[in-house]
Protein backbone atom coordinates (compact mmCIF):
# COMPACT_ATOMS: atom_id res chain seq x y z
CA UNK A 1 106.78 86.66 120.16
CA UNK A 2 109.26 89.89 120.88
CA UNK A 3 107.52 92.92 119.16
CA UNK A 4 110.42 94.32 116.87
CA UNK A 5 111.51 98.05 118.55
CA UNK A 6 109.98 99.44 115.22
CA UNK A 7 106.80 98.00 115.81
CA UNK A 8 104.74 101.46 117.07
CA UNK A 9 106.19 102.91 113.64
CA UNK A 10 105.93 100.54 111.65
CA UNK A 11 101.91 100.43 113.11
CA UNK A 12 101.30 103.76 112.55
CA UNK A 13 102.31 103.70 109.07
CA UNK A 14 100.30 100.93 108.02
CA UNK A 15 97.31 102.40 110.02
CA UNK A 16 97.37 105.92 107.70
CA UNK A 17 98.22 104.06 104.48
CA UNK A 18 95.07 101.84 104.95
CA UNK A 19 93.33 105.33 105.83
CA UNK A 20 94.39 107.12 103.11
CA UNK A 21 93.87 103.53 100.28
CA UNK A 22 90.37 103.65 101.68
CA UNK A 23 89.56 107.72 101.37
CA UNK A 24 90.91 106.76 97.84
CA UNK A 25 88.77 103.89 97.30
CA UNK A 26 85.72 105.45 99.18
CA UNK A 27 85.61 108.74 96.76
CA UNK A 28 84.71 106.72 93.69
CA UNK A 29 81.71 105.12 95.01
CA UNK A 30 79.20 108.13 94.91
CA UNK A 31 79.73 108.75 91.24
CA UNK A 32 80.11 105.29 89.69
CA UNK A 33 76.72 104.44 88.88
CA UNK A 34 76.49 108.38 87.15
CA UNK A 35 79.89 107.18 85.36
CA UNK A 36 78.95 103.63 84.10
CA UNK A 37 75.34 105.44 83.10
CA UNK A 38 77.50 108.30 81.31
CA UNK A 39 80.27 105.84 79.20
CA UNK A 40 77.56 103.24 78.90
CA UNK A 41 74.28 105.34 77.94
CA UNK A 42 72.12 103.33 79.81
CA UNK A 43 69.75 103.73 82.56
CA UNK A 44 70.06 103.02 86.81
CA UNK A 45 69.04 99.41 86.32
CA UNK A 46 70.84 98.10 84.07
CA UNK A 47 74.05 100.30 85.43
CA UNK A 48 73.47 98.38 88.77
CA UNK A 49 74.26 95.19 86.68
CA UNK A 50 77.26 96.37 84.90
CA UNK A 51 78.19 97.49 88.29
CA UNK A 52 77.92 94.16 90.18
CA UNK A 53 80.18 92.37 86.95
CA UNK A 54 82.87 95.00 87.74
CA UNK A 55 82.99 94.04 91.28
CA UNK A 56 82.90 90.71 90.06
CA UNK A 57 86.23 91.25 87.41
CA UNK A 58 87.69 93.28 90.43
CA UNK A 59 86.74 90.36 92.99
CA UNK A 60 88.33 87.66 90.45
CA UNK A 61 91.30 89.42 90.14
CA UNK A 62 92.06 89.82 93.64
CA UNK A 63 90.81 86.14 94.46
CA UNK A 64 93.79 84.81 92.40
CA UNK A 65 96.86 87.51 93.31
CA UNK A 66 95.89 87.72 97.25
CA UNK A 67 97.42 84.42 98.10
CA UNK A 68 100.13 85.15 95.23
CA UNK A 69 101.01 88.63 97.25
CA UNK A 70 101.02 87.11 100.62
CA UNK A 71 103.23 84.70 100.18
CA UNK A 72 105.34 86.90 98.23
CA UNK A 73 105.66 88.91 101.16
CA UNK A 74 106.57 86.21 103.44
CA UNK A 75 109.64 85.40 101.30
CA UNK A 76 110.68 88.72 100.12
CA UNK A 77 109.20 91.23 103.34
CA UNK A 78 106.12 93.27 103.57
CA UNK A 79 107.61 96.31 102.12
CA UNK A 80 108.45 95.78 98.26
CA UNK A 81 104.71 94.47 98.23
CA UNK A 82 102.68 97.13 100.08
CA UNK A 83 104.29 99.68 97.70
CA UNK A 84 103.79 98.05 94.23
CA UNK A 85 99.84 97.38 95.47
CA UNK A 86 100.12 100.89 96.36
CA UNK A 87 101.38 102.11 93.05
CA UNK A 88 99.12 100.09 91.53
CA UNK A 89 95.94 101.55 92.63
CA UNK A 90 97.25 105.03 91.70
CA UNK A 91 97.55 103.89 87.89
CA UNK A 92 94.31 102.43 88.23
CA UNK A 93 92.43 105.29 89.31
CA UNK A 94 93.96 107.32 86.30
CA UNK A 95 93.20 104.82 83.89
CA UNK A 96 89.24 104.98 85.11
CA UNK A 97 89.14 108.60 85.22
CA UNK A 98 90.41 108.59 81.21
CA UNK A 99 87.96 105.67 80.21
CA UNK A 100 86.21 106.02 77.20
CA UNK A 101 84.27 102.87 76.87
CA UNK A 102 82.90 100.44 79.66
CA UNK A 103 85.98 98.10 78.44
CA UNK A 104 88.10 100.75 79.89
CA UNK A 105 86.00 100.69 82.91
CA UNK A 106 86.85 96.61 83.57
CA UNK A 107 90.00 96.64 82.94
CA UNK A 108 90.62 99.37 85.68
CA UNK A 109 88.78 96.91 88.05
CA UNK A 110 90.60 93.75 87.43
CA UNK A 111 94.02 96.18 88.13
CA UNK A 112 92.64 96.80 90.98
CA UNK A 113 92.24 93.87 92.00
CA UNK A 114 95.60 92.55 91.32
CA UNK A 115 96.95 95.17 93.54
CA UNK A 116 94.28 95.69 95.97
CA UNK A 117 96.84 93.36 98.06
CA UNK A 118 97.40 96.42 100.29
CA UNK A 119 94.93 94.98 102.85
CA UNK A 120 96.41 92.13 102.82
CA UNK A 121 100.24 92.94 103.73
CA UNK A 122 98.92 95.37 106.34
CA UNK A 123 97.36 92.75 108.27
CA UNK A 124 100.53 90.61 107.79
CA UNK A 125 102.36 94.08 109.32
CA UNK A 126 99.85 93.62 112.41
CA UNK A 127 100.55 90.32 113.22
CA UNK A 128 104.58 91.04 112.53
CA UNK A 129 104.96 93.79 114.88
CA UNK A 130 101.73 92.68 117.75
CA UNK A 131 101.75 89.86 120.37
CA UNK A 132 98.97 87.24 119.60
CA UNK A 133 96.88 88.48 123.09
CA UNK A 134 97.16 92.37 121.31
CA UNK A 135 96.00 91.60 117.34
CA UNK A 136 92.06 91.89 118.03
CA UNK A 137 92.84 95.58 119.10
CA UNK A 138 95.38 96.37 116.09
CA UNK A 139 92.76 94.77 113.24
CA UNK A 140 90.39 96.68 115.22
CA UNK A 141 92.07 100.11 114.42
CA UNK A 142 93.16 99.07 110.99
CA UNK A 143 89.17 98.47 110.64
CA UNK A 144 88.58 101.62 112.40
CA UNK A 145 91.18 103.11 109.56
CA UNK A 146 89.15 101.59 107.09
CA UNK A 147 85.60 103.17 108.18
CA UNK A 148 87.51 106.76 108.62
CA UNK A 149 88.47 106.41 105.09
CA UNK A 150 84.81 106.24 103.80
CA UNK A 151 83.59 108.91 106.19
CA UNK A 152 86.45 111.22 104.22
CA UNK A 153 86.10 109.44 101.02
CA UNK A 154 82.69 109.20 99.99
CA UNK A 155 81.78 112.72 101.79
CA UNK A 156 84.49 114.08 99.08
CA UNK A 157 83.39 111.81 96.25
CA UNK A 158 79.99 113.09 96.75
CA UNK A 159 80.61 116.81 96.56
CA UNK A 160 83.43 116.38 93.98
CA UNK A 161 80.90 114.21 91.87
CA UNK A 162 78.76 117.56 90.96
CA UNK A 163 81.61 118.73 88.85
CA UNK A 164 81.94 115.71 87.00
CA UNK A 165 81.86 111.44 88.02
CA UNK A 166 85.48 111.26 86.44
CA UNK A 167 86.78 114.04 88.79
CA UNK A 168 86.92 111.91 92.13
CA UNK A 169 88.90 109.27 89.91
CA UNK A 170 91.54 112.34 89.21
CA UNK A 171 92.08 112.99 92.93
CA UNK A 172 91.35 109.58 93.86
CA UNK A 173 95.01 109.19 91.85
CA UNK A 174 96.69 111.76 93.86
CA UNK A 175 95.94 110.62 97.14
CA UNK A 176 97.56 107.10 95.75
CA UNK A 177 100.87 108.80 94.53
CA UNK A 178 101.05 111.20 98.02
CA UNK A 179 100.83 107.84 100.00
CA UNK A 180 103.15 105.71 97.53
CA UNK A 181 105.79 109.24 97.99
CA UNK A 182 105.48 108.97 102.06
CA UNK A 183 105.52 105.05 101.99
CA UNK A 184 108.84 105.28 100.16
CA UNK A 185 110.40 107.44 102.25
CA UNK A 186 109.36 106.24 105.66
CA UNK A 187 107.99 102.14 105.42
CA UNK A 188 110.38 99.95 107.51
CA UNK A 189 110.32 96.05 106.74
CA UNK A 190 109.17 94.27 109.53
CA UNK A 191 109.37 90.80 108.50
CA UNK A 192 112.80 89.70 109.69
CA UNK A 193 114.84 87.40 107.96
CA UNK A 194 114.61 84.50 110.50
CA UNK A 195 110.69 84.17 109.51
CA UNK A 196 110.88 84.34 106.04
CA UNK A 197 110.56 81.37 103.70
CA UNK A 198 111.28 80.02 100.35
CA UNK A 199 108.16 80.65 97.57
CA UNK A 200 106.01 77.64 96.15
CA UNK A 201 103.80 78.06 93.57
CA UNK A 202 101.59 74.82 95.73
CA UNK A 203 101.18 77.49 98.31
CA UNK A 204 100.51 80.80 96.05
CA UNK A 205 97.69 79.69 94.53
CA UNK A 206 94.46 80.37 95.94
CA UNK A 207 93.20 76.65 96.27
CA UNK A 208 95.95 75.09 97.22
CA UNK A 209 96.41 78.03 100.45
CA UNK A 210 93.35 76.10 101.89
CA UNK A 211 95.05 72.54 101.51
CA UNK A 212 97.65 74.23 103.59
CA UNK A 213 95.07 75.45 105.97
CA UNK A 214 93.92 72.08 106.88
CA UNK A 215 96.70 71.69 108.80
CA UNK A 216 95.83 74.90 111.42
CA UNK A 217 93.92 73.72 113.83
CA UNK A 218 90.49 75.16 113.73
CA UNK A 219 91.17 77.70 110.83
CA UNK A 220 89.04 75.74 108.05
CA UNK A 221 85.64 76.17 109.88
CA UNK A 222 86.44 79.60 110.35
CA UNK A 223 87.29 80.50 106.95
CA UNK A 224 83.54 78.99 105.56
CA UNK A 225 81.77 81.34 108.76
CA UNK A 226 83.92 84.10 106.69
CA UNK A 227 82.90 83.03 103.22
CA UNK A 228 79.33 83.16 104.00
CA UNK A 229 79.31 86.02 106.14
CA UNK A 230 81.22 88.14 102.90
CA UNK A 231 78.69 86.90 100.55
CA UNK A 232 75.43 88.25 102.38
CA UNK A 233 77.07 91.15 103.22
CA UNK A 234 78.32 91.69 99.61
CA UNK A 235 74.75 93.51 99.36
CA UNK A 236 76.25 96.33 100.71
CA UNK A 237 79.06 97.01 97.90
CA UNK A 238 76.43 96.07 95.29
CA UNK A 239 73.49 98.22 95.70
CA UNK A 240 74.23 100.74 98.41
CA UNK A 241 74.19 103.65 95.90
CA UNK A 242 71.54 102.02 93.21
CA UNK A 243 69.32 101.17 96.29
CA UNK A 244 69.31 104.92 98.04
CA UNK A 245 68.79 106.63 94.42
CA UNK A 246 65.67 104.31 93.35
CA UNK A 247 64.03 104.10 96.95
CA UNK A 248 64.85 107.53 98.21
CA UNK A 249 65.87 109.81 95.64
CA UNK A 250 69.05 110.04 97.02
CA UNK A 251 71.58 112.13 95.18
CA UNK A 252 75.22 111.23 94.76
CA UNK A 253 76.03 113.56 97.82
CA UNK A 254 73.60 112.39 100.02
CA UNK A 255 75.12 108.32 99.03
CA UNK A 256 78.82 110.05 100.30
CA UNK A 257 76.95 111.28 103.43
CA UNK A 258 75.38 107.96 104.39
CA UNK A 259 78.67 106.27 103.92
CA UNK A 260 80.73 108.63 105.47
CA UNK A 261 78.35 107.99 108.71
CA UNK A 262 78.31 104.43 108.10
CA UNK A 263 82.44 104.56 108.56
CA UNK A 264 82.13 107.15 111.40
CA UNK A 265 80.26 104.66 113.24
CA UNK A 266 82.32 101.46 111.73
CA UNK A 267 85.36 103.31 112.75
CA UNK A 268 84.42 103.97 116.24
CA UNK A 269 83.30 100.61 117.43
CA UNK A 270 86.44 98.86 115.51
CA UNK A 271 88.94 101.41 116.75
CA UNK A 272 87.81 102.34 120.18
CA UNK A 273 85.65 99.56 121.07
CA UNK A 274 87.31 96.00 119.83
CA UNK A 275 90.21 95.85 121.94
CA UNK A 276 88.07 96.35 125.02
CA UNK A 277 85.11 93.90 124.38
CA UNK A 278 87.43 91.26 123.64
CA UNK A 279 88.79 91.50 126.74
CA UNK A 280 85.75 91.55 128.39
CA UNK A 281 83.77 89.26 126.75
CA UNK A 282 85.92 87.01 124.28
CA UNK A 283 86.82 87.26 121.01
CA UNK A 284 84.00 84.41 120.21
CA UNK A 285 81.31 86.36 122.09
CA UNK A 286 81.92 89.35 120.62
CA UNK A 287 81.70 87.71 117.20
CA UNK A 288 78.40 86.66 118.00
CA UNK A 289 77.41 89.99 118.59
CA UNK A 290 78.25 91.10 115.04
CA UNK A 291 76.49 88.79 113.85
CA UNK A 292 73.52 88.73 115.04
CA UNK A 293 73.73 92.78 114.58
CA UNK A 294 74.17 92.10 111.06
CA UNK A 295 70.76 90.14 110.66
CA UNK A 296 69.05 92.86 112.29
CA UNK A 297 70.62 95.85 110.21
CA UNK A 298 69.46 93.77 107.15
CA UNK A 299 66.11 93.60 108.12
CA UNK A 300 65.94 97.16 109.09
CA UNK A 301 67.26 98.25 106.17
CA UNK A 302 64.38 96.56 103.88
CA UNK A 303 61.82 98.00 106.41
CA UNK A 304 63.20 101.46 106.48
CA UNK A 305 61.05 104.42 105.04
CA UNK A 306 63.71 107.53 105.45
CA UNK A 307 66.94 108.60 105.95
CA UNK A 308 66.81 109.37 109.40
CA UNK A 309 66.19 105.49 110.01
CA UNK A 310 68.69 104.57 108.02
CA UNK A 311 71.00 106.68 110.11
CA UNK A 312 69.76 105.30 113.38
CA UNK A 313 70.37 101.44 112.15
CA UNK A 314 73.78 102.15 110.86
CA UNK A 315 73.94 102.68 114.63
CA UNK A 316 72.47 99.45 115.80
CA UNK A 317 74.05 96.86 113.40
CA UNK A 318 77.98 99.12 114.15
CA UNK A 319 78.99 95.78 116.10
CA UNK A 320 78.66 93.69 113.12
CA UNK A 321 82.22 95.70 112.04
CA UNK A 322 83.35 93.09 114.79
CA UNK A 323 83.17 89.79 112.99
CA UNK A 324 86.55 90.14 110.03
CA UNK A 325 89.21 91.45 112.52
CA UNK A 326 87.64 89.07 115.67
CA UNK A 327 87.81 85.66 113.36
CA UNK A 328 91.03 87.22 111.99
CA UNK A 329 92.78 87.72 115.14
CA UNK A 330 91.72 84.29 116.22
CA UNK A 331 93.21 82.64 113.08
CA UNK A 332 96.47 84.35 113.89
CA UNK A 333 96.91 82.24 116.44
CA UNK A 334 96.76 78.87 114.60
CA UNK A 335 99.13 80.06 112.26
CA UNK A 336 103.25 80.33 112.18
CA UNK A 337 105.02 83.16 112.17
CA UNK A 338 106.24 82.52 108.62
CA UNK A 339 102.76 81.88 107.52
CA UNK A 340 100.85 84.99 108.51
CA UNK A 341 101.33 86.43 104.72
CA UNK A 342 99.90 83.30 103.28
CA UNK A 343 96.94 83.38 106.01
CA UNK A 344 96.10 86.77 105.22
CA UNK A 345 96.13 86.37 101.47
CA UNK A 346 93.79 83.16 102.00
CA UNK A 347 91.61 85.28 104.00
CA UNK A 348 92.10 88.27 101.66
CA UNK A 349 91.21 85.40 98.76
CA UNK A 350 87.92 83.86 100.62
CA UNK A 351 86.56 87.56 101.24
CA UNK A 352 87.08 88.07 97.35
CA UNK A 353 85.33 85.12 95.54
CA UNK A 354 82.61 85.11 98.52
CA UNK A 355 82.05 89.26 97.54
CA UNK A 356 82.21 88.25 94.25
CA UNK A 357 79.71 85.62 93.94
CA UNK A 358 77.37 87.90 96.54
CA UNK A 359 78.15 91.50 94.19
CA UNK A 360 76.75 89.53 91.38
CA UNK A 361 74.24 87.92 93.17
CA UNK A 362 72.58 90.70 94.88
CA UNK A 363 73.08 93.45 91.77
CA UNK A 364 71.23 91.04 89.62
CA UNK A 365 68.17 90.44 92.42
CA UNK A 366 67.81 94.34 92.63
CA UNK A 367 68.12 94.89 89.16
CA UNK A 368 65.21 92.48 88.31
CA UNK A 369 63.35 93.73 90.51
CA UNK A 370 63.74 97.54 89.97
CA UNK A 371 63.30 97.07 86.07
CA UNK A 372 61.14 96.46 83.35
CA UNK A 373 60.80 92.50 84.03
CA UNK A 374 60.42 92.45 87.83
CA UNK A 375 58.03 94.79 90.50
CA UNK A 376 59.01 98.34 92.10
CA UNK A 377 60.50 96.28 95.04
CA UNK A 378 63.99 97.46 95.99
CA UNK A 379 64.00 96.16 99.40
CA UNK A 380 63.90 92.25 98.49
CA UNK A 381 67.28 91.48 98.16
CA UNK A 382 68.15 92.63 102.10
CA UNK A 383 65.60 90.30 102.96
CA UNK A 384 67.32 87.23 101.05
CA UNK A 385 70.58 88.66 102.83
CA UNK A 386 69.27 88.40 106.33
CA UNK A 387 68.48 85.17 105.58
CA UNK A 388 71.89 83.98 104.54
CA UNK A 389 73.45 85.98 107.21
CA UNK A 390 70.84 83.89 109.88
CA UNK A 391 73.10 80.89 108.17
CA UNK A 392 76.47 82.48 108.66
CA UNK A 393 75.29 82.61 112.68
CA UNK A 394 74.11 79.18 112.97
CA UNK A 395 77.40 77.94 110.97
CA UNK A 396 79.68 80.14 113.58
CA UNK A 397 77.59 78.69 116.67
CA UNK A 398 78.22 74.93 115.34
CA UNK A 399 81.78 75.07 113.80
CA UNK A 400 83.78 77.42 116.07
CA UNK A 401 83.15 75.84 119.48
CA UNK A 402 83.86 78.16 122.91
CA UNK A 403 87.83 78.22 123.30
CA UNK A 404 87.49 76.29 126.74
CA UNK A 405 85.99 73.04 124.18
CA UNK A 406 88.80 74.00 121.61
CA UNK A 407 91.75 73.17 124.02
């Protein structure tokens, strides 16, 4: 493939949106449990739940517009589509930080997930504007991008949250607009006319993008290695904040701090470390690695008995920020050039229902167990996600064979 003369523009562009969507997204998370407990008058526990069915309303959402948006973009070009998801997430943001009632509160997630297609068309921009040997480095530094946003984000969020939980949702809203004002005026379309295809509703929908996936050679088994691996480490996004406030007493800075060194850490092994150690070692091997990371950061995290632990396995279990852009960047390469939209909304779709399922999953474990029906034991449900991550490593070691077996 020729890489388009706008290509290092068009890259960095999509690199600082994703950073700035992601500072956005990342400023919230300190103070939603304090906002769900304000609007809703109840207590940590039962805000956990009500937290885990808003990731689920935001995960069902964006399960059925990702494929929708990618394959929009792959007929009408990535820029019309980054922009509304953009725009989107600004109105969204406003209509949380005005909510009244936890109705209010839903129906900002489920907008959010209908435009939360901004990941998606950025990784369609990477595989645009990058040669198939270069993509595990570029969805390496849009992950990096991603784990800078939440050391800015939730290290705001935090500090922001002592005036108020609704304030981060105000500025939250402005970072949205500034980035929909300098995507305007600066986002070039890289999807060139030759590659683009006619719409079908067969291939918009999100069940019928993995009929079409049968017919990539080897993508199937990597999309169920991705489902799984999304799901157990959905525990994460569920309880983070619920989990450091019951165990440790944490405070809604301290939950920005350990999240903005979580994406410090994220952001320097995707950014300066993925291109390099899949050239050394293979994008499969280095896949392993993150996986077998993950299980251990799990299990450390149950065991832990401070914050200073905490900090030092955010360290250990860094590869497992490895295992999305790795199996993405080897998908890439099964797919055609006017498919990469639809690939990256089925990917986009798979990480959404799996996240789902897991939010739910997990925020209903640690709830019963933090409240009046269960034990004190905060620390089971990382066990029960080591566990299923231990399945998401045996699945990858049986399904995606070395690529010397593949050919």
């Amino acid at each position: 493939m020729d890489t388009p003369p706008i290509s290092r523009h068009a890259v960095t562009f999509v690199l600082l949106s994703v950073l700035l969507d992601m500072v956005g997204f990342g400023l919230i998370i300190p103070v939603l449990p304090g906002l769900i407990e304000d609007v809703g008058g109840m207590d940590l526990a039962d805000a956990a739940k009500v937290g885990g069915w808003m990731f689920c309303a935001f995960s069902v959402a964006q399960f059925v517009c990702s494929p929708l948006m990618g394959n929009l973009s792959d007929r009408f070009g990535r820029r019309p589509l980054l922009l509304v998801a953009i725009a989107g997430l600004g109105l969204d943001y406003l209509l949380q930080a005005f909510a009244p009632t936890l109705a209010w509160l839903f129906i900002g997630r489920i907008i959010a997930g209908i435009c939360g297609s901004s990941w998606v068309i950025a990784n369609a921009f990477i595989t645009d504007v990058t040669t198939p040997e270069n993509r595990a480095k570029y969805f390496g530094l849009l992950g990096a991008c991603f784990g800078l946003g939440f050391v800015v984000g939730p290290a705001i969020g935090g500090l922001l949250g002592s005036f108020g939980p609704r304030v981060p949702f105000f500025v939250a809203a402005a970072i949205s607009g500034l980035n929909l004002i300098y995507g305007y005026s600066v986002l070039p379309e890289t999807l060139a006319a030759a590659n683009r295809r006619a719409f079908q509703w067969r291939r918009a929908n999100p069940f019928g993008v993995f009929a079409v996936f049968r017919g990539y050679p080897g993508v199937l088994p990597m999309c169920g290695v991705l489902f799984v691996y999304f799901f157990f480490s959905a525990i994460y996004a569920a309880i983070w904040p619920y989990w450091g406030m019951a165990k440790f007493g944490w405070s809604p800075a301290t939950v920005g701090l350990t999240l903005a060194v979580f994406g410090l850490i994220m952001a320097g092994f995707q950014g300066g470390l993925a291109g390099p150690a899949a050239a050394l070692w293979g994008e499969r091997r280095v896949v392993l690695i993150g996986l077998v990371t993950a299980v251990v950061g799990l299990i450390g995290y149950g065991l832990a008995w401070g914050l200073l632990p905490v900090v030092i396995l955010m360290v250990i279990h860094g590869p497992e920020g490895f295992v999305h852009p790795m199996l993405t960047a080897m998908m890439t390469k099964s797919a055609p050039a006017d498919a990469q939209g639809e690939l990256q909304g089925g990917i986009s779709a798979i990480m959404s229902v799996s996240m789902l399922a897991g939010t739910v999953f997990f925020s209903q474990i640690f709830g019963y167990f933090l409240g009046k029906g269960g034990a004190f034991a905060p620390d089971i449900a990382f066990f029960v996600a080591a566990a299923g991550m231990l399945v998401a490593l045996a699945m990858f070691l049986i399904w995606v064979p070395a690529e010397e077996r593949r050919t």
